[in-house]
Protein backbone atom coordinates (compact mmCIF):
# COMPACT_ATOMS: atom_id res chain seq x y z
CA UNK A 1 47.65 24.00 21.54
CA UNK A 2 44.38 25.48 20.84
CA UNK A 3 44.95 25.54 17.16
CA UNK A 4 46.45 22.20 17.32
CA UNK A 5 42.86 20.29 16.58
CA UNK A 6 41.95 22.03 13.89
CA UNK A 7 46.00 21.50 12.14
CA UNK A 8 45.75 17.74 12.91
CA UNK A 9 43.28 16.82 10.82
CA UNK A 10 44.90 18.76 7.57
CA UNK A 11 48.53 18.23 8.48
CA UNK A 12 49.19 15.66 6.12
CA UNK A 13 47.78 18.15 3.00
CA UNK A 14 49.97 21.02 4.72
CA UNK A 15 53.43 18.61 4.21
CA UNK A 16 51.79 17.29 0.85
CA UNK A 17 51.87 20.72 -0.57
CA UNK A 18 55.20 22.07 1.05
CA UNK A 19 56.99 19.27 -0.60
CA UNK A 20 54.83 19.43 -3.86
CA UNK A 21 55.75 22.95 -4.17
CA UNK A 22 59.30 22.11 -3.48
CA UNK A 23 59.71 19.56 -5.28
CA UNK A 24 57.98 21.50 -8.92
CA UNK A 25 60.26 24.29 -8.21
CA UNK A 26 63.80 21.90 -7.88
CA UNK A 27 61.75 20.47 -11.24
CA UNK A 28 61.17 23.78 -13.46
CA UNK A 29 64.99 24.93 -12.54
CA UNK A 30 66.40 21.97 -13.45
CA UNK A 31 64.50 21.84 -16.93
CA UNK A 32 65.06 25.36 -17.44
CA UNK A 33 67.66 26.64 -15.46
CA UNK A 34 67.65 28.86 -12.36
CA UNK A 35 68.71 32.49 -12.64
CA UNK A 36 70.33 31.99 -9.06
CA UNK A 37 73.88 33.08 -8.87
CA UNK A 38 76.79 31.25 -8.05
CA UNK A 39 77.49 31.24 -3.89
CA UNK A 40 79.86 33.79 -2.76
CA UNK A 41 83.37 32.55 -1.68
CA UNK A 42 83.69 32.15 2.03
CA UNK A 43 86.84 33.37 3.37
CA UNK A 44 89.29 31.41 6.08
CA UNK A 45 88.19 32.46 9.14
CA UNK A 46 84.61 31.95 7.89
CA UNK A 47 85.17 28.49 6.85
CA UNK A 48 87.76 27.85 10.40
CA UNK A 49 84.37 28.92 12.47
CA UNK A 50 81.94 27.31 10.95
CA UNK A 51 84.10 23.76 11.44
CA UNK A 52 84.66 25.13 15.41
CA UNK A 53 81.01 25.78 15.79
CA UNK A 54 79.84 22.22 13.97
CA UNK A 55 82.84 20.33 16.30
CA UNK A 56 81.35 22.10 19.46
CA UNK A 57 77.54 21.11 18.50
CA UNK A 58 78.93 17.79 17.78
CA UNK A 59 80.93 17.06 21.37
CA UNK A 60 77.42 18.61 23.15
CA UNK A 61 75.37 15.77 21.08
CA UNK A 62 77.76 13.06 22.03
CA UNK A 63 78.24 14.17 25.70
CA UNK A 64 74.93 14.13 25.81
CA UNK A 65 73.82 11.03 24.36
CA UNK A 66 76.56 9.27 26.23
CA UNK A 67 75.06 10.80 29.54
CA UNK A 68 71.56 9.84 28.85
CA UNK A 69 72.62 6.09 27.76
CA UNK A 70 74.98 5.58 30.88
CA UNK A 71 72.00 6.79 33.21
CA UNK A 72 69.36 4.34 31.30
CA UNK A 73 71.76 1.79 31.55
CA UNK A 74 72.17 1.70 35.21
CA UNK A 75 68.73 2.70 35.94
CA UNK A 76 67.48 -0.06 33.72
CA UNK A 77 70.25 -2.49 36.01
CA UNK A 78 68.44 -0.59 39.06
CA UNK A 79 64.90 -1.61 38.04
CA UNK A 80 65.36 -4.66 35.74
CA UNK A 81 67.23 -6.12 39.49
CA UNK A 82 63.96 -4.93 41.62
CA UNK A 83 61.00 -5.17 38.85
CA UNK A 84 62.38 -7.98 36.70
CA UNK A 85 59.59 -9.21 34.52
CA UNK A 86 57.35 -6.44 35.52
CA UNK A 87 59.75 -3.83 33.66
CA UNK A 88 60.47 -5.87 31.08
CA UNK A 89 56.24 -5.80 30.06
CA UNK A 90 56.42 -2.23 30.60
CA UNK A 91 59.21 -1.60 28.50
CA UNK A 92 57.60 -3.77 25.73
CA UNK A 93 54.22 -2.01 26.12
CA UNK A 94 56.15 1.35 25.71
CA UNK A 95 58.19 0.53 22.71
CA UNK A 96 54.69 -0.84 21.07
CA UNK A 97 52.95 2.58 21.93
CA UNK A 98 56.46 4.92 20.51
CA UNK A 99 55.65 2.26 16.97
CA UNK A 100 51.78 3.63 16.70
């Protein structure tokens, strides 16, 4: 956090550059070729755990997002029954600030 002034006000250069840079090396291989080496085949098992591990992260995500839009959507029945009006401002004023 301390650092974090000093970053914010050269943040935009730091990505500028990172993706410059990226982008001139993608550039000079594809105009001259890369010396990298062809990937290394991946065996079975490799390839059977990699699909178990992205199916697992995958279930987590949707469990998840299911969970968080079942619990907005009855506390946003909760409120919008109590607040009305009032919650629908302050909803508006928050989407408005998350757009800046």
């Amino acid at each position: 956090m301390a650092a974090s002034r000093y970053v914010k006000t050269i943040d935009h250069w730091i990505a500028f550059v990172l993706l410059s840079g990226v982008g001139i090396h993608m550039l000079n291989a594809a105009f001259q070729g890369s010396a990298d080496t062809a990937p290394k085949g991946r065996s079975l098992a490799a390839l059977i755990a990699t699909a178990a591990g992205t199916s697992i992260d995958a279930i987590a995500i949707g469990l998840a997002t299911f969970v968080m839009s079942s619990g907005g959507i009855l506390v946003g029945r909760l409120i919008g029954n109590r607040l009305g009006k009032v919650a629908e401002l302050v909803a508006g004023l928050v989407l408005c600030g998350l757009a800046r």
